[in-house]
C-alpha atoms as a PDB file:
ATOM      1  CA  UNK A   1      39.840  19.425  -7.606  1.00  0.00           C
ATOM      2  CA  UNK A   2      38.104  22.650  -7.265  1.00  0.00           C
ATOM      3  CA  UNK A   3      36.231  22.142 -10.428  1.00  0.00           C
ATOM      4  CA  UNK A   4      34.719  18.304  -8.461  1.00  0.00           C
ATOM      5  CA  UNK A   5      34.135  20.141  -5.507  1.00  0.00           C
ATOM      6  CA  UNK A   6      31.871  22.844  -8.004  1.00  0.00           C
ATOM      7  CA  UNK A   7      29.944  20.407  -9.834  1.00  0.00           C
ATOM      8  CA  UNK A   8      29.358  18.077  -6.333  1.00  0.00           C
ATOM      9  CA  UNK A   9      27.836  21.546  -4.726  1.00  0.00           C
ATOM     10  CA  UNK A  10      25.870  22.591  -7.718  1.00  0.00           C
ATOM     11  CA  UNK A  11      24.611  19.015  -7.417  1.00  0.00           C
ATOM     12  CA  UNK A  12      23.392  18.993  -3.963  1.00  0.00           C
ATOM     13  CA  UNK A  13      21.908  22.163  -4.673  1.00  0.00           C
ATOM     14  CA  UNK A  14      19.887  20.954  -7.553  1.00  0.00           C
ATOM     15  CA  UNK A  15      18.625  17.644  -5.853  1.00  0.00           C
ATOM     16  CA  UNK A  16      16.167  19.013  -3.838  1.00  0.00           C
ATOM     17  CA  UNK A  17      14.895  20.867  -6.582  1.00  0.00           C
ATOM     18  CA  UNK A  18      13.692  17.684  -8.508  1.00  0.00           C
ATOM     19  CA  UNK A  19      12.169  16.127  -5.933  1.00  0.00           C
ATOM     20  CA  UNK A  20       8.676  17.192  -5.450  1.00  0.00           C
ATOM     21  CA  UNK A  21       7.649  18.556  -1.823  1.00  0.00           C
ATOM     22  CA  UNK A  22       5.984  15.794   0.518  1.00  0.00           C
ATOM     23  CA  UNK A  23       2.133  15.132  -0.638  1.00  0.00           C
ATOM     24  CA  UNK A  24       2.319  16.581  -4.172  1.00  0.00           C
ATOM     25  CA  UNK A  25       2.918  16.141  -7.639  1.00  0.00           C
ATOM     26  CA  UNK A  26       5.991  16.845  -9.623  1.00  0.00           C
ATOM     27  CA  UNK A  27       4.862  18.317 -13.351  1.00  0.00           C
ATOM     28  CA  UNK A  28       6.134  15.085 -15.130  1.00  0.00           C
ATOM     29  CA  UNK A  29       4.104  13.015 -12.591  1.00  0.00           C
ATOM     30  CA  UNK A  30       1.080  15.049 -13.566  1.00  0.00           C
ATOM     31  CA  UNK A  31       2.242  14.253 -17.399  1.00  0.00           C
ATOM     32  CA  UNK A  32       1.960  10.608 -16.774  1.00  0.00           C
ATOM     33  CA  UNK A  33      -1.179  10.811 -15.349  1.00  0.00           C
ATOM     34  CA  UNK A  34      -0.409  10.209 -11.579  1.00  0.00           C
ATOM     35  CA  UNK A  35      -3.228  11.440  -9.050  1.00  0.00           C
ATOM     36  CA  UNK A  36      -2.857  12.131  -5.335  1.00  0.00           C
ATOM     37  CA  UNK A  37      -4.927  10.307  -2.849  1.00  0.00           C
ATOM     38  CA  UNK A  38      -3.944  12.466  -0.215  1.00  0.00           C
ATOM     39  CA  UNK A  39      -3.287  15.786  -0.010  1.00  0.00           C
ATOM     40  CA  UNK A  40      -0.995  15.804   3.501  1.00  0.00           C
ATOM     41  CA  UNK A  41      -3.155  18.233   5.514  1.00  0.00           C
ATOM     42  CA  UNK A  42      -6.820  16.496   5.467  1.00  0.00           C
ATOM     43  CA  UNK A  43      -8.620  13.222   5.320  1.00  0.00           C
ATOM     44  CA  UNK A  44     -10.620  14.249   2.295  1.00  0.00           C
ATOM     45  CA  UNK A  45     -11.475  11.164  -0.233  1.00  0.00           C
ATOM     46  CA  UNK A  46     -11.034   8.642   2.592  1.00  0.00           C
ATOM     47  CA  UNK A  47     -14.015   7.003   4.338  1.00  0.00           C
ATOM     48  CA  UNK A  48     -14.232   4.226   7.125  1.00  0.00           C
ATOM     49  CA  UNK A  49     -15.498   0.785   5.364  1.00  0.00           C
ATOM     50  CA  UNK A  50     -19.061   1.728   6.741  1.00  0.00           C
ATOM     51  CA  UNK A  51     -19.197   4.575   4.423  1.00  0.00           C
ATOM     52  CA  UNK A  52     -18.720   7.573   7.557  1.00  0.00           C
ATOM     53  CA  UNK A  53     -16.238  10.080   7.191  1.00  0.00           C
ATOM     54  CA  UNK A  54     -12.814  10.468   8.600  1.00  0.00           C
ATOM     55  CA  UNK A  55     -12.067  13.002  11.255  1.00  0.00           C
ATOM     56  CA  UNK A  56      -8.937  14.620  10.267  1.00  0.00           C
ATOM     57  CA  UNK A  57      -7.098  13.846  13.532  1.00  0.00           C
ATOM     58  CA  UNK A  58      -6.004  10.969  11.455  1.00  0.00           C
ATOM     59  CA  UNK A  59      -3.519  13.418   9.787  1.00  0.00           C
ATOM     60  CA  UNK A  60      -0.464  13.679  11.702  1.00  0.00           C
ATOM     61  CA  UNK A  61       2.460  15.894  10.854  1.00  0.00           C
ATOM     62  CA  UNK A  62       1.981  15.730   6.989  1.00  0.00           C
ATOM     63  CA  UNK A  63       0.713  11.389   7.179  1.00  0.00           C
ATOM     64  CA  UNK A  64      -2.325   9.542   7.212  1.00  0.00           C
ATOM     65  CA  UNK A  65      -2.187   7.265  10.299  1.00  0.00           C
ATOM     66  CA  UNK A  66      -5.022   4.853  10.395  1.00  0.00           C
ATOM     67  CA  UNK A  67      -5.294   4.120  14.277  1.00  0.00           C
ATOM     68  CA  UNK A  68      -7.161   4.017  15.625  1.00  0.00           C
ATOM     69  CA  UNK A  69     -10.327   3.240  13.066  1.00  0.00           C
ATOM     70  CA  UNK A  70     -12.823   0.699  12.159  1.00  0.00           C
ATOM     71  CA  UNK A  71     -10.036  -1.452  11.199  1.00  0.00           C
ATOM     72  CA  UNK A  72      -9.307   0.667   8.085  1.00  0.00           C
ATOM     73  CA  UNK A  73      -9.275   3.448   6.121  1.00  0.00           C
ATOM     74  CA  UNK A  74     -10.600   3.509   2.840  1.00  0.00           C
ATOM     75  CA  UNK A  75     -10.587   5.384  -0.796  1.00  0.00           C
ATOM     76  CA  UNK A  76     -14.049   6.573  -1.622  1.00  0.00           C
ATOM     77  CA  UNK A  77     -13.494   5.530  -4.587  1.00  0.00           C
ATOM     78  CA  UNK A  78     -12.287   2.563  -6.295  1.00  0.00           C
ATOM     79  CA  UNK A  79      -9.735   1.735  -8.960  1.00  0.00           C
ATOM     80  CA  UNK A  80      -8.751  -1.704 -11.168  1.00  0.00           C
ATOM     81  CA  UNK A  81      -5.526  -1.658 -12.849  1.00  0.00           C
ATOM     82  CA  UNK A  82      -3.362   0.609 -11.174  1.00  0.00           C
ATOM     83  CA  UNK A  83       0.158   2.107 -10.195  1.00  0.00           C
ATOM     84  CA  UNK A  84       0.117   2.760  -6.141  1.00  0.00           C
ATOM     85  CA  UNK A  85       3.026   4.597  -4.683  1.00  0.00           C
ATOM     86  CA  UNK A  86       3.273   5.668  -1.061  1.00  0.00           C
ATOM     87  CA  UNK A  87       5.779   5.889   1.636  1.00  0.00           C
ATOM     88  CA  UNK A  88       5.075   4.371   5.502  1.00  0.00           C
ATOM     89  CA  UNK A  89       6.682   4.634   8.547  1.00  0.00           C
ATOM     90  CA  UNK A  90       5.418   2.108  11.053  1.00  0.00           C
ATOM     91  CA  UNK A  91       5.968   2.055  15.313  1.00  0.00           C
ATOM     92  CA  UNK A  92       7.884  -0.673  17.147  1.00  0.00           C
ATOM     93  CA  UNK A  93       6.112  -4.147  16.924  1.00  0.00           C
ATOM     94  CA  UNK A  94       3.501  -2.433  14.367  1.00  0.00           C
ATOM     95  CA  UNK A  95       0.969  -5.097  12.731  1.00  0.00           C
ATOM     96  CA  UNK A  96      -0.609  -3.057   9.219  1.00  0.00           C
ATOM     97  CA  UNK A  97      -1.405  -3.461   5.946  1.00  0.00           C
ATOM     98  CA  UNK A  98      -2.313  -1.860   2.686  1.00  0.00           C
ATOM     99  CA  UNK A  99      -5.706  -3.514   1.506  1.00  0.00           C
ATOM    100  CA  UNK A 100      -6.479  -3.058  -2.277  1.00  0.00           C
ATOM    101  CA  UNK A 101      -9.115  -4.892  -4.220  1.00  0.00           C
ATOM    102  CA  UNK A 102     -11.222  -4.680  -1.840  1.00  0.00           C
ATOM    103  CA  UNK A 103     -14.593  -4.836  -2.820  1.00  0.00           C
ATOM    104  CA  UNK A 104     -17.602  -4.427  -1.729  1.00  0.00           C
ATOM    105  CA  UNK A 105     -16.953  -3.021   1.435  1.00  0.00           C
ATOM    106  CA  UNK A 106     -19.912  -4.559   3.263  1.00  0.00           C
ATOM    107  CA  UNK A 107     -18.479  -7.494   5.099  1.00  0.00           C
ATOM    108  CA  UNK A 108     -20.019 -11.231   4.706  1.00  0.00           C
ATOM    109  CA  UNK A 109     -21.683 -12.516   7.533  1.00  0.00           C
ATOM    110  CA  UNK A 110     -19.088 -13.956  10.159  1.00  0.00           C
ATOM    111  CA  UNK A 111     -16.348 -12.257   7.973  1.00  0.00           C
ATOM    112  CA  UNK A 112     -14.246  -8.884   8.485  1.00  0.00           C
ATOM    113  CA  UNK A 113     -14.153  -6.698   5.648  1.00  0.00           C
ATOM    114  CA  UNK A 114     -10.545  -8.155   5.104  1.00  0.00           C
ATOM    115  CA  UNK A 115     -11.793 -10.864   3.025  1.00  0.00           C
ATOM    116  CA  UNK A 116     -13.340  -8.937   0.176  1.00  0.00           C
ATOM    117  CA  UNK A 117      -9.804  -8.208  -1.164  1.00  0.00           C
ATOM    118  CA  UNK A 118      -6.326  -8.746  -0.868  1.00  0.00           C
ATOM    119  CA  UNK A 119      -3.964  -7.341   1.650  1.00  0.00           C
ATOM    120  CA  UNK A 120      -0.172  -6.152   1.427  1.00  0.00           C
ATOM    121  CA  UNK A 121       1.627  -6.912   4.793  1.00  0.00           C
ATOM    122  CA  UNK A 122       3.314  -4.194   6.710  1.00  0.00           C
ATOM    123  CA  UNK A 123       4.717  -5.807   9.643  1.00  0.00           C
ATOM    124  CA  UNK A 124       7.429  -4.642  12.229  1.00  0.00           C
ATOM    125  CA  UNK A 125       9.027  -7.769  11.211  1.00  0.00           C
ATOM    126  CA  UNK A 126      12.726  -8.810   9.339  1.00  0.00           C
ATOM    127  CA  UNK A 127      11.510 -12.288   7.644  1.00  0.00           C
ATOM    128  CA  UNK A 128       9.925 -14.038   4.380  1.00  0.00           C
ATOM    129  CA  UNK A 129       6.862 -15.735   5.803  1.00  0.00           C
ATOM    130  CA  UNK A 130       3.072 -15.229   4.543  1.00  0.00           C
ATOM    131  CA  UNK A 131       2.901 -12.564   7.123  1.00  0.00           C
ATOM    132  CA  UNK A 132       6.109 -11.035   7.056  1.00  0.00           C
ATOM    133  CA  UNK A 133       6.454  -6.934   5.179  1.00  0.00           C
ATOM    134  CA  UNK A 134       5.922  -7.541   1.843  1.00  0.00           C
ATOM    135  CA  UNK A 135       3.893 -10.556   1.830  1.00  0.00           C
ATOM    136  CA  UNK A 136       0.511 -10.897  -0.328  1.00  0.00           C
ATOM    137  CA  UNK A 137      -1.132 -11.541   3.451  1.00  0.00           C
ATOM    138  CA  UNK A 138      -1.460 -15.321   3.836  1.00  0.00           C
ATOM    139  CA  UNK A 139      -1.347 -16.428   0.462  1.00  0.00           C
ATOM    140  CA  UNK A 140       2.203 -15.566  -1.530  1.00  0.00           C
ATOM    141  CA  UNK A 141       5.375 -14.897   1.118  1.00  0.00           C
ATOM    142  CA  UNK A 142       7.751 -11.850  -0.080  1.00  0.00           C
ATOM    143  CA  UNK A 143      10.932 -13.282  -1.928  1.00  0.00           C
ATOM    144  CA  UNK A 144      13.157 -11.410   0.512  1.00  0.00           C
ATOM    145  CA  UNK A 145      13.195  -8.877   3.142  1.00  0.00           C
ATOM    146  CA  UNK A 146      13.154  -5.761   2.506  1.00  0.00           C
ATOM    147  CA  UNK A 147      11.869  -3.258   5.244  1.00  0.00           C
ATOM    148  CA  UNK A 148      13.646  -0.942   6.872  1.00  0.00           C
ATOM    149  CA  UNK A 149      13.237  -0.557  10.379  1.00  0.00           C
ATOM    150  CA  UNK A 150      11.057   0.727  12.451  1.00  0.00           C
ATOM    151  CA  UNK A 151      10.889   4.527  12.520  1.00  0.00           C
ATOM    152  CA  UNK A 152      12.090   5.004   9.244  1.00  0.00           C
ATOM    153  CA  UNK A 153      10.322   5.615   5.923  1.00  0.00           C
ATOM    154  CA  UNK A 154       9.728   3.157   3.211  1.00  0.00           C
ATOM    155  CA  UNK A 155       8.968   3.352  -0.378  1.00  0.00           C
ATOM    156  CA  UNK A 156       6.129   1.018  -1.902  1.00  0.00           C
ATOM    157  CA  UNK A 157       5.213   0.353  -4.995  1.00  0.00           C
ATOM    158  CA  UNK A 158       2.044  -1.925  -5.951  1.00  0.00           C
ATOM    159  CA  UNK A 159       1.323  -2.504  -9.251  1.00  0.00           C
ATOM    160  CA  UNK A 160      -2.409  -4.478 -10.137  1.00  0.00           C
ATOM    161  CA  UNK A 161      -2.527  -5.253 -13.752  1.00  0.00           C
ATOM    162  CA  UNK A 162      -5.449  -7.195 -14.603  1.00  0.00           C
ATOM    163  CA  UNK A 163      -4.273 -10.829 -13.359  1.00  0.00           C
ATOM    164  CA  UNK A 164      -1.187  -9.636 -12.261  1.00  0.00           C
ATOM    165  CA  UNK A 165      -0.207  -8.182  -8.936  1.00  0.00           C
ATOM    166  CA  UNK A 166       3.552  -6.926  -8.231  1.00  0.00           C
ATOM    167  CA  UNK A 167       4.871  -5.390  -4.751  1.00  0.00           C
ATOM    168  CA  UNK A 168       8.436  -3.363  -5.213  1.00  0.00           C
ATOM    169  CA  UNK A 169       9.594  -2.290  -1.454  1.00  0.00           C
ATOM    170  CA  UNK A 170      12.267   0.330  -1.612  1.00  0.00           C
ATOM    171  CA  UNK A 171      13.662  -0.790  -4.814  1.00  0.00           C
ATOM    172  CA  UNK A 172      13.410  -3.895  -4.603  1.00  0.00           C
ATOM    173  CA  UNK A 173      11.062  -6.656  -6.351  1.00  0.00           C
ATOM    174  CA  UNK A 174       9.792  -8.731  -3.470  1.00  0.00           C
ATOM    175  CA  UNK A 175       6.455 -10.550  -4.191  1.00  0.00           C
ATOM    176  CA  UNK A 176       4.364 -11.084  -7.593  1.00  0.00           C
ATOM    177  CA  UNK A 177       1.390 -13.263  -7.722  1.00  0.00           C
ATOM    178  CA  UNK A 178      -0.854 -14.564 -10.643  1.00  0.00           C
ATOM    179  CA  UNK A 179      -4.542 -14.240  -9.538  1.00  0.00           C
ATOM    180  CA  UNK A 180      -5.404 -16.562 -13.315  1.00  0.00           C
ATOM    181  CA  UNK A 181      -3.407 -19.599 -10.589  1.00  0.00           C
ATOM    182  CA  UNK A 182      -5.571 -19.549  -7.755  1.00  0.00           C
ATOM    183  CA  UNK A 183      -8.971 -21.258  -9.061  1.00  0.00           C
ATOM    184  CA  UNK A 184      -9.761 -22.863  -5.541  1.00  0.00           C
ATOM    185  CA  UNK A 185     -11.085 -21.523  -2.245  1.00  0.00           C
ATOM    186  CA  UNK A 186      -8.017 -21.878   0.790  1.00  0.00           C
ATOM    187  CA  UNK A 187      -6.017 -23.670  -1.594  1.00  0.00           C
ATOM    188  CA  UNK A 188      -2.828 -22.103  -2.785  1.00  0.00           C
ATOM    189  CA  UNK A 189      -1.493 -23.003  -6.087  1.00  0.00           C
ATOM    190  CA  UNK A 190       1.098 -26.011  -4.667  1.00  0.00           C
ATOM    191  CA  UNK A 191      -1.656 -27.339  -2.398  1.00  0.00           C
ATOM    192  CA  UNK A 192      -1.118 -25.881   0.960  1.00  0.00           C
ATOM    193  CA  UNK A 193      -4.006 -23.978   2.782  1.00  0.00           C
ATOM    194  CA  UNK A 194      -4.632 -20.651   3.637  1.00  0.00           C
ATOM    195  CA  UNK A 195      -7.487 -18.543   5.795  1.00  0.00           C
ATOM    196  CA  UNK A 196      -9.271 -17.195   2.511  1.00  0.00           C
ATOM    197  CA  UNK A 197     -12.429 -18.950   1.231  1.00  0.00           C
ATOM    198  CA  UNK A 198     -11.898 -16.668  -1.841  1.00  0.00           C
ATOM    199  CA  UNK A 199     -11.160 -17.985  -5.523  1.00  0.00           C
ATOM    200  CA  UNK A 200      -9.017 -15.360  -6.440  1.00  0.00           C
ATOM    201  CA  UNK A 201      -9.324 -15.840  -9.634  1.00  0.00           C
ATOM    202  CA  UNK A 202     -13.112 -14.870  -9.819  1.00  0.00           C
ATOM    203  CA  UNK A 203     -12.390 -12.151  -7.258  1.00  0.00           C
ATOM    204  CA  UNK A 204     -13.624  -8.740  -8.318  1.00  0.00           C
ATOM    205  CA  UNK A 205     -10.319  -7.001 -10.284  1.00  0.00           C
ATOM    206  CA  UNK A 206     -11.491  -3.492  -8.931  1.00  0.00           C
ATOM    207  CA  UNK A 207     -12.189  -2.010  -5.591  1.00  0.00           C
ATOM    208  CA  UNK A 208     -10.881   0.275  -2.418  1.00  0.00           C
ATOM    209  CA  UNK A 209      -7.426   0.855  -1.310  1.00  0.00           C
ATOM    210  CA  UNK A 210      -7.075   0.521   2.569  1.00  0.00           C
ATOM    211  CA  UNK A 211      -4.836   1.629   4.995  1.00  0.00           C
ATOM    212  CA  UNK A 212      -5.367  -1.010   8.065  1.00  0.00           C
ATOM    213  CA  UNK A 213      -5.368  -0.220  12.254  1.00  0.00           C
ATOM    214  CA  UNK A 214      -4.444  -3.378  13.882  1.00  0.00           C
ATOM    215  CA  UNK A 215      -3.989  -1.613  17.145  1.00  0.00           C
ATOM    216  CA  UNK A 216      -0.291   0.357  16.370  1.00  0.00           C
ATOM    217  CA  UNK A 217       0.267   3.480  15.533  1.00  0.00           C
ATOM    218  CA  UNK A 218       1.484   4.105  11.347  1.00  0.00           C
ATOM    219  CA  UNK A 219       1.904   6.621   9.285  1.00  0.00           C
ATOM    220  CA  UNK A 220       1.750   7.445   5.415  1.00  0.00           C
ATOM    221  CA  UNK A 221       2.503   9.555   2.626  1.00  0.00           C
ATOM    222  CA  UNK A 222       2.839  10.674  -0.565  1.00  0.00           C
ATOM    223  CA  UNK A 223       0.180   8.389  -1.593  1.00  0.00           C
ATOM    224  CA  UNK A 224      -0.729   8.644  -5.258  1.00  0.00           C
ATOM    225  CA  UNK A 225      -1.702   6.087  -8.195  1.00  0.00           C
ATOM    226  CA  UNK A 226      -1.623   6.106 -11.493  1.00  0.00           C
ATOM    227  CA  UNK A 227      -4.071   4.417 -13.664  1.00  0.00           C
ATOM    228  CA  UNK A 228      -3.389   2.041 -15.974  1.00  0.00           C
ATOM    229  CA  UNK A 229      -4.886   0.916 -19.338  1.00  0.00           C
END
């Protein structure tokens, strides 16, 4: 027994170890080529979608929070096919996102910047509809929930290979959608309509990652991607 109790101590003591502090990168992460987009104490490498800086009273406590802004934060600089990794925390009844593809950032006439990519719901919300957490926003609805709620942190994953985009939320495999299927403007690919006059499968496969203000307060961190080939 006193040998369990040894190894579960030595354990506990090693875990934090492994894990790499809050906004950096853990030597095996820099290995494998992962970069952060954040740095936890400025706004450095993020821009408004008009191209103006970001004051860094967007950085709260070690997180990026978004509102309020010009309806989103963005990377300066854009990326194609990608690993994304972050963690968010959103406030009671929040209504965000995390935009990606999004390119250019000049809006069309009559149309927010919204439409010139795709956006990842983050929603103070517990179901599977086309705006629920983990939905591709209005076009592919998250196979289950998988949120936690709000207040507490959760883990994203967003992988954008080529045709292929795949949404993990805390562990779990939630949405995946095929951009080569979607050859129509508001059409999805069973027929039914949606918002976007966008053939998604001509849509530019590069652009900004954005972190939306829809009027709530939300936080994130430990934002980093990863190239991929």
């Amino acid at each position: 027994m006193n040998r369990l109790i040894f190894l579960a101590a030595w354990a506990l003591f090693l875990l934090p170890q492994a894990k790499a502090e809050d906004n950096t990168l853990t030597g095996m992460e820099k290995d494998e080529g992962w970069v952060l987009l954040f740095d936890g104490k400025t706004a450095k490498g993020w821009i408004s979608p008009k191209g103006k800086a970001i004051a860094n009273t967007h950085v709260q406590q070690g997180a990026l929070n978004p509102h309020p802004c010009e309806y989103m934060l963005t990377t300066e600089k854009t990326f194609d096919n990608f690993l994304l990794s972050l963690d968010y925390r959103i406030s009671g009844k929040c209504n965000s996102g995390v935009f990606f593809r999004t390119f250019p950032l000049q809006p069309r006439p009559g149309r927010d910047v919204g439409f010139n990519g795709l956006e990842l719901a983050i929603d103070d919300t517990k179901g599977t509809g086309f705006h629920d957490t983990g939905a591709i926003y209005d076009l592919v609805r998250p196979a289950k929930s998988a949120a936690l709620p709000a207040g507490m942190w959760n883990h994203l994953l967003l992988r954008c290979d080529r045709n292929l985009v795949e949404v993990e939320l805390n562990g779990e495999k939630v949405t995946r959608m095929d951009l080569d299927q979607w050859p129509k403007k508001n059409l999805r690919p069973d027929g039914t309509s949606h918002k976007f006059d966008v053939v998604y499968k001509d849509h530019p496969r590069h652009g900004h990652i954005g972190l939306q203000d829809h009027g709530s307060d939300c936080w994130f961190k430990n934002i980093k991607i990863k190239p991929l080939p």
